[in-house]
Each structure stands twice: as structure tokens, then as C-alpha cells.
Protein backbone atom coordinates (compact mmCIF):
# COMPACT_ATOMS: atom_id res chain seq x y z
CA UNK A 1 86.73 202.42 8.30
CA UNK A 2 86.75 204.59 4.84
CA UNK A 3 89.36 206.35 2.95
CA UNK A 4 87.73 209.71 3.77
CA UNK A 5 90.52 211.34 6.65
CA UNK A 6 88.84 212.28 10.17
CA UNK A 7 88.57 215.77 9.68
CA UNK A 8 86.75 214.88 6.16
CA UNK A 9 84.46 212.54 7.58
CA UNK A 10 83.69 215.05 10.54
CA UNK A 11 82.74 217.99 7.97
CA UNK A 12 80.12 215.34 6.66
CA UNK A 13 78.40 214.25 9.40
CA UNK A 14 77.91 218.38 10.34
CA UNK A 15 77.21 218.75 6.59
CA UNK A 16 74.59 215.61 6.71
CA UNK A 17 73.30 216.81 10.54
CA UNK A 18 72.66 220.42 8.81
CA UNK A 19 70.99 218.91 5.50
CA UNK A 20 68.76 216.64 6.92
CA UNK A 21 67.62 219.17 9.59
CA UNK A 22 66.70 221.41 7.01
CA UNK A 23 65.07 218.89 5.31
CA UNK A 24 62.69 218.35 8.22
CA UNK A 25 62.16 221.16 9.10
CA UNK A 26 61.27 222.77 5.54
CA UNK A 27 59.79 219.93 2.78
CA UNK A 28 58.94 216.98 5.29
CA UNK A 29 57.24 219.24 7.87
CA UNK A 30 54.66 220.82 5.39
CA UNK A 31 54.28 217.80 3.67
CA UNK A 32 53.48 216.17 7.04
CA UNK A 33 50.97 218.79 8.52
CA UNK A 34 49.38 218.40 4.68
CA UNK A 35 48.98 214.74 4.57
CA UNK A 36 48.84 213.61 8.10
CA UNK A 37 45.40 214.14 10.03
CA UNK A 38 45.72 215.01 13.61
CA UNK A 39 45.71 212.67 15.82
CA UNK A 40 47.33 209.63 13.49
CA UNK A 41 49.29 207.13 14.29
CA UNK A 42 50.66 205.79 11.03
CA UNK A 43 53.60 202.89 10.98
CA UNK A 44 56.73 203.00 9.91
CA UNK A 45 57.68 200.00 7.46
CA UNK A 46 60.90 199.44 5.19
CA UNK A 47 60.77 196.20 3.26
CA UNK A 48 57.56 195.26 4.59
CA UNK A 49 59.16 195.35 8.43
CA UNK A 50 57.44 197.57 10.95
CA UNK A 51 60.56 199.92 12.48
CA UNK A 52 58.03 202.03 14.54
CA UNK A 53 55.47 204.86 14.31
CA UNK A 54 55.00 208.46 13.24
CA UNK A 55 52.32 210.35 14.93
CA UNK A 56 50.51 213.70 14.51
CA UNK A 57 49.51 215.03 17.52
CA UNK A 58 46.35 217.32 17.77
CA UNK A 59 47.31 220.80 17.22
CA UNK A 60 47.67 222.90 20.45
CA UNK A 61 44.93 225.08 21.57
CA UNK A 62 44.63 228.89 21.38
CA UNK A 63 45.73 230.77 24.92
CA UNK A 64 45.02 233.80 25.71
CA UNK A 65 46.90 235.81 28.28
CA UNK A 66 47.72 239.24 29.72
CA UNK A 67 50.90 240.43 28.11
CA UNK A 68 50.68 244.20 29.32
CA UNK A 69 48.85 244.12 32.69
CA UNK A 70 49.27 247.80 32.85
CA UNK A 71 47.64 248.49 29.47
CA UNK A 72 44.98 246.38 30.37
CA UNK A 73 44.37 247.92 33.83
CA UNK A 74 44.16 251.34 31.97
CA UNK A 75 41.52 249.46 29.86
CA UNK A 76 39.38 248.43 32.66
CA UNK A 77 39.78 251.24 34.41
CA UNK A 78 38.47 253.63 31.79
CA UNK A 79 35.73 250.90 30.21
CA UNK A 80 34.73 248.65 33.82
CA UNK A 81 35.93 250.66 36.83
CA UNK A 82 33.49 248.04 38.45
CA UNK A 83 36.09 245.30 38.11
CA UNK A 84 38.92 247.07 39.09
CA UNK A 85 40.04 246.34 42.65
CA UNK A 86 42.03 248.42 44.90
CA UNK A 87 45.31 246.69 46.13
CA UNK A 88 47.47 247.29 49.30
CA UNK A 89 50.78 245.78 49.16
CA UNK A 90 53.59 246.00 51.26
CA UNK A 91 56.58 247.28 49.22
CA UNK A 92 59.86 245.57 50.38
CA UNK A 93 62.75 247.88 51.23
CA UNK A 94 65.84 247.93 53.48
CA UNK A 95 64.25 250.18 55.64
CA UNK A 96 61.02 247.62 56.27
CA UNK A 97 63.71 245.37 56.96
CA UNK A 98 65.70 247.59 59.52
CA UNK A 99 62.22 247.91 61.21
CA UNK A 100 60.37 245.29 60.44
CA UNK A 101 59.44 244.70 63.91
CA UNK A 102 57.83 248.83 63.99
CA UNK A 103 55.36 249.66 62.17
CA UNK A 104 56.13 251.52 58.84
CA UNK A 105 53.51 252.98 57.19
CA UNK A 106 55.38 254.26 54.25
CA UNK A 107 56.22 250.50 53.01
CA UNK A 108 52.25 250.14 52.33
CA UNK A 109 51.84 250.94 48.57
CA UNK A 110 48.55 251.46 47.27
CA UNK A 111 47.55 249.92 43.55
CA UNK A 112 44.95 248.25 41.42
CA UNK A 113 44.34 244.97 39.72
CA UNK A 114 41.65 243.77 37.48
CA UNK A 115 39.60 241.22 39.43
CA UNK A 116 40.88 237.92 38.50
CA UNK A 117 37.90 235.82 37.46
CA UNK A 118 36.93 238.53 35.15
CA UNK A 119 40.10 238.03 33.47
CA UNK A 120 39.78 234.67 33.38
CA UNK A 121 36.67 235.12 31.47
CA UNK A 122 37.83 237.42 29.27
CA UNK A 123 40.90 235.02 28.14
CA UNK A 124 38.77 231.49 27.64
CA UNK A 125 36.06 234.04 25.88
CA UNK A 126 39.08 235.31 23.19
CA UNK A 127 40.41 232.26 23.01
CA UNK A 128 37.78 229.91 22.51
CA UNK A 129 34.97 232.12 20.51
CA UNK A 130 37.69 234.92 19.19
CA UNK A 131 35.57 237.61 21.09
CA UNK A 132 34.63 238.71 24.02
CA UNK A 133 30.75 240.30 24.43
CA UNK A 134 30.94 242.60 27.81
CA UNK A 135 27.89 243.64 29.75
CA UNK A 136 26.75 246.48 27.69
CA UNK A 137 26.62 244.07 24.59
CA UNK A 138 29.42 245.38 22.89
CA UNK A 139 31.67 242.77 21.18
CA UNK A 140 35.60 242.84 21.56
CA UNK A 141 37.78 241.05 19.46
CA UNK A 142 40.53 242.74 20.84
CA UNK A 143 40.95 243.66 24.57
CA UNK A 144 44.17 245.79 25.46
CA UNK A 145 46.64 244.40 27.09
CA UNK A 146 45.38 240.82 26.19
CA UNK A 147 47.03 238.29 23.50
CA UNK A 148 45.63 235.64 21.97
CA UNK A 149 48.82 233.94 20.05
CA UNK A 150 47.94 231.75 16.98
CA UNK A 151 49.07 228.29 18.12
CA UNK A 152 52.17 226.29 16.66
CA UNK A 153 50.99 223.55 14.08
CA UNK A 154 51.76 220.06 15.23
CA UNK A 155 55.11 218.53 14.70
CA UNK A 156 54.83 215.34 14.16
CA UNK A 157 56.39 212.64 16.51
CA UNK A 158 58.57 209.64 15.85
CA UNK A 159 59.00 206.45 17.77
CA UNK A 160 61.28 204.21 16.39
CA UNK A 161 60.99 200.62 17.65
CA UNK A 162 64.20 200.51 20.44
CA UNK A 163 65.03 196.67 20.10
CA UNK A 164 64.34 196.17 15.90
CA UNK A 165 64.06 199.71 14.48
CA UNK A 166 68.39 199.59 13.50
CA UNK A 167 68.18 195.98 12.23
CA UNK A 168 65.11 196.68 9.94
CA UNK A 169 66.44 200.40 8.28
CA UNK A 170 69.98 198.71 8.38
CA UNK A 171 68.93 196.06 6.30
CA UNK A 172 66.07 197.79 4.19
CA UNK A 173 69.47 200.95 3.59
CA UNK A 174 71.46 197.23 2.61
CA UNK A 175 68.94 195.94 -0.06
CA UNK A 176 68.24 199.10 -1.77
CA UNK A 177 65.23 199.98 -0.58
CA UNK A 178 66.31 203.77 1.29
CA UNK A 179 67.81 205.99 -1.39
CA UNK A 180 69.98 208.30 -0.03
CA UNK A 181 70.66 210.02 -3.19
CA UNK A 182 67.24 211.10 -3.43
CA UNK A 183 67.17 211.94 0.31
CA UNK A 184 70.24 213.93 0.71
CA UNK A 185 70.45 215.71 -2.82
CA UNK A 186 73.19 218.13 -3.05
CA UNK A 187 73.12 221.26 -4.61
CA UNK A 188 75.23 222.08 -7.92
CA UNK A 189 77.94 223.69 -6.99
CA UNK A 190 78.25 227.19 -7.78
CA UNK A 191 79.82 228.59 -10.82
CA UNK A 192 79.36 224.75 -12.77
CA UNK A 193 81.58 221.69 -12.44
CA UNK A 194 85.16 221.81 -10.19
């Protein structure tokens, strides 16, 4: 197969698997995000043969979510008492078990929770306009106990053609036309030559 021995041939396919994952994800994912608009679908050709597609998908949305419910009852609680609700909940122990059958008035727990469409509002407002105006006019770009995460950037996807995509980069590596050299660089070793 080659004159390189298995255990040589095995540290450079993890060497290679390392190098060119690196490679993606540092110079060929920036250069992507720079140079390919969202929502392209751009082909994929090596000596003038089509071996599939790249596409940029369009970059997810903003979310926003409650990441400390507490904090943000304590919030509403001090700033909208209105749209706080009182809870009853029945708190699960052995003894409502044992006597599940009797009523237990000690396994009722009493609590609050911010009413839920309110929420809701307040998470499409933050995400989608970056603030949120309540009903004394007052305009919160923050709300605690809320988080609006910035969102990934795309990653751009890669369908290679299942039936001709091996025969076209095979032949296209063949004829020249893929340098590897360029691709998989190594670095100077350290200290000069060995």
C-alpha cells in the first residue's frame, strides 16, 4: 500500500484529521461567513465537474429565554406585582404517598409564577426589537432573569454529490488540479531543520 509502517500511517491520518479540522474551523470558516451571503447555494466544481454544493444557511435567530426564573420573579414582583400569579402545588413526598388516599394538607405548597403570556411578550419583545417598553413607558433593554444570547453565525453546509462526488475530486487530486501542499501546510519544525 506505501512504505510508511501502520503505526506511521495511523499518526497521519490523526495528524491530517486534526489539521484539516483546524483548518475549517479557523481560516475556511471566517473566510466563508465573509464571502458567502446567507442563504447561497454555490457549486462545487474541480476540473470543470460539478462534485456537489456548499450552502450558507441563514443565520439563526435571536431567543430570548428565562435563565433565572427566581431572579425574574423577584423582578416582577417588586416592578408588576399585577402579573405575578399565586401558585398552589402539591409537593411530592413519601408521606403524600403513604396517604395519598387522606387528605394531607401539608403537601400543598404555596408559590408564585410570572403569568406566562407576559413572559412570552417580554422574550419576542428582547429578542426581536432588543427592548422591551412596559406599561408605564419605561424602556428595558435588560429584564432580570431574562437572556437574550447572541446567535451562532452560520456554518456553512456541504453536500457532496453521493454517486460522482469521489470520481470527480479523485480524478481532479490525479491531474493536478487539488494541491495538497498548499492545503495541508506544515509548520517548520521547531528549533530549524532535523
Amino acid at each position: 500500500m506505501s512504505g510508511l509502517t501502520l503505526p506511521q500511517r495511523l499518526g497521519l491520518v490523526k495528524y491530517l484529521e486534526t489539521r484539516l479540522e483546524a483548518l475549517r474551523k479557523g481560516d475556511l470558516l471566517a473566510q466563508a461567513q465573509h464571502e458567502m451571503p446567507s442563504g447561497s447555494r454555490m457549486p462545487i466544481m474541480f476540473g470543470g465537474r460539478k462534485a456537489g454544493f456548499a450552502t450558507m444557511p441563514e443565520p439563526s435567530k435571536r431567543a430570548a429565554y428565562v435563565a433565572d426564573p427566581p431572579k425574574f420573579l423577584a423582578w416582577a414582583k417588586r416592578n408588576y406585582p399585577d402579573k405575578v400569579l399565586p401558585v398552589t402545588e402539591v409537593a411530592v413526598d413519601d408521606d403524600l404517598i403513604a396517604f395519598l388516599a387522606d387528605h394531607y394538607p401539608q403537601a400543598l405548597r404555596n408559590s408564585e409564577r410570572v403569568q406566562q403570556p407576559w413572559t412570552s411578550d417580554i422574550c419576542a419583545a428582547l429578542r426581536d426589537k432588543g427592548f422591551y417598553v412596559t406599561s408605564t413607558g419605561e424602556k428595558l433593554t435588560e429584564v432580570p432573569g431574562i437572556i437574550v444570547p447572541d446567535p451562532d453565525p452560520p456554518v456553512p453546509r456541504v453536500n457532496l454529490d453521493k454517486e460522482h462526488a469521489g470520481e470527480v475530486i479523485a480524478a481532479a487530486w490525479q491531474a493536478g488540479v487539488i494541491s495538497a501542499a498548499d492545503l495541508l501546510a506544515l509548520p517548520a519544525p521547531e528549533g530549524g531543520t532535523s
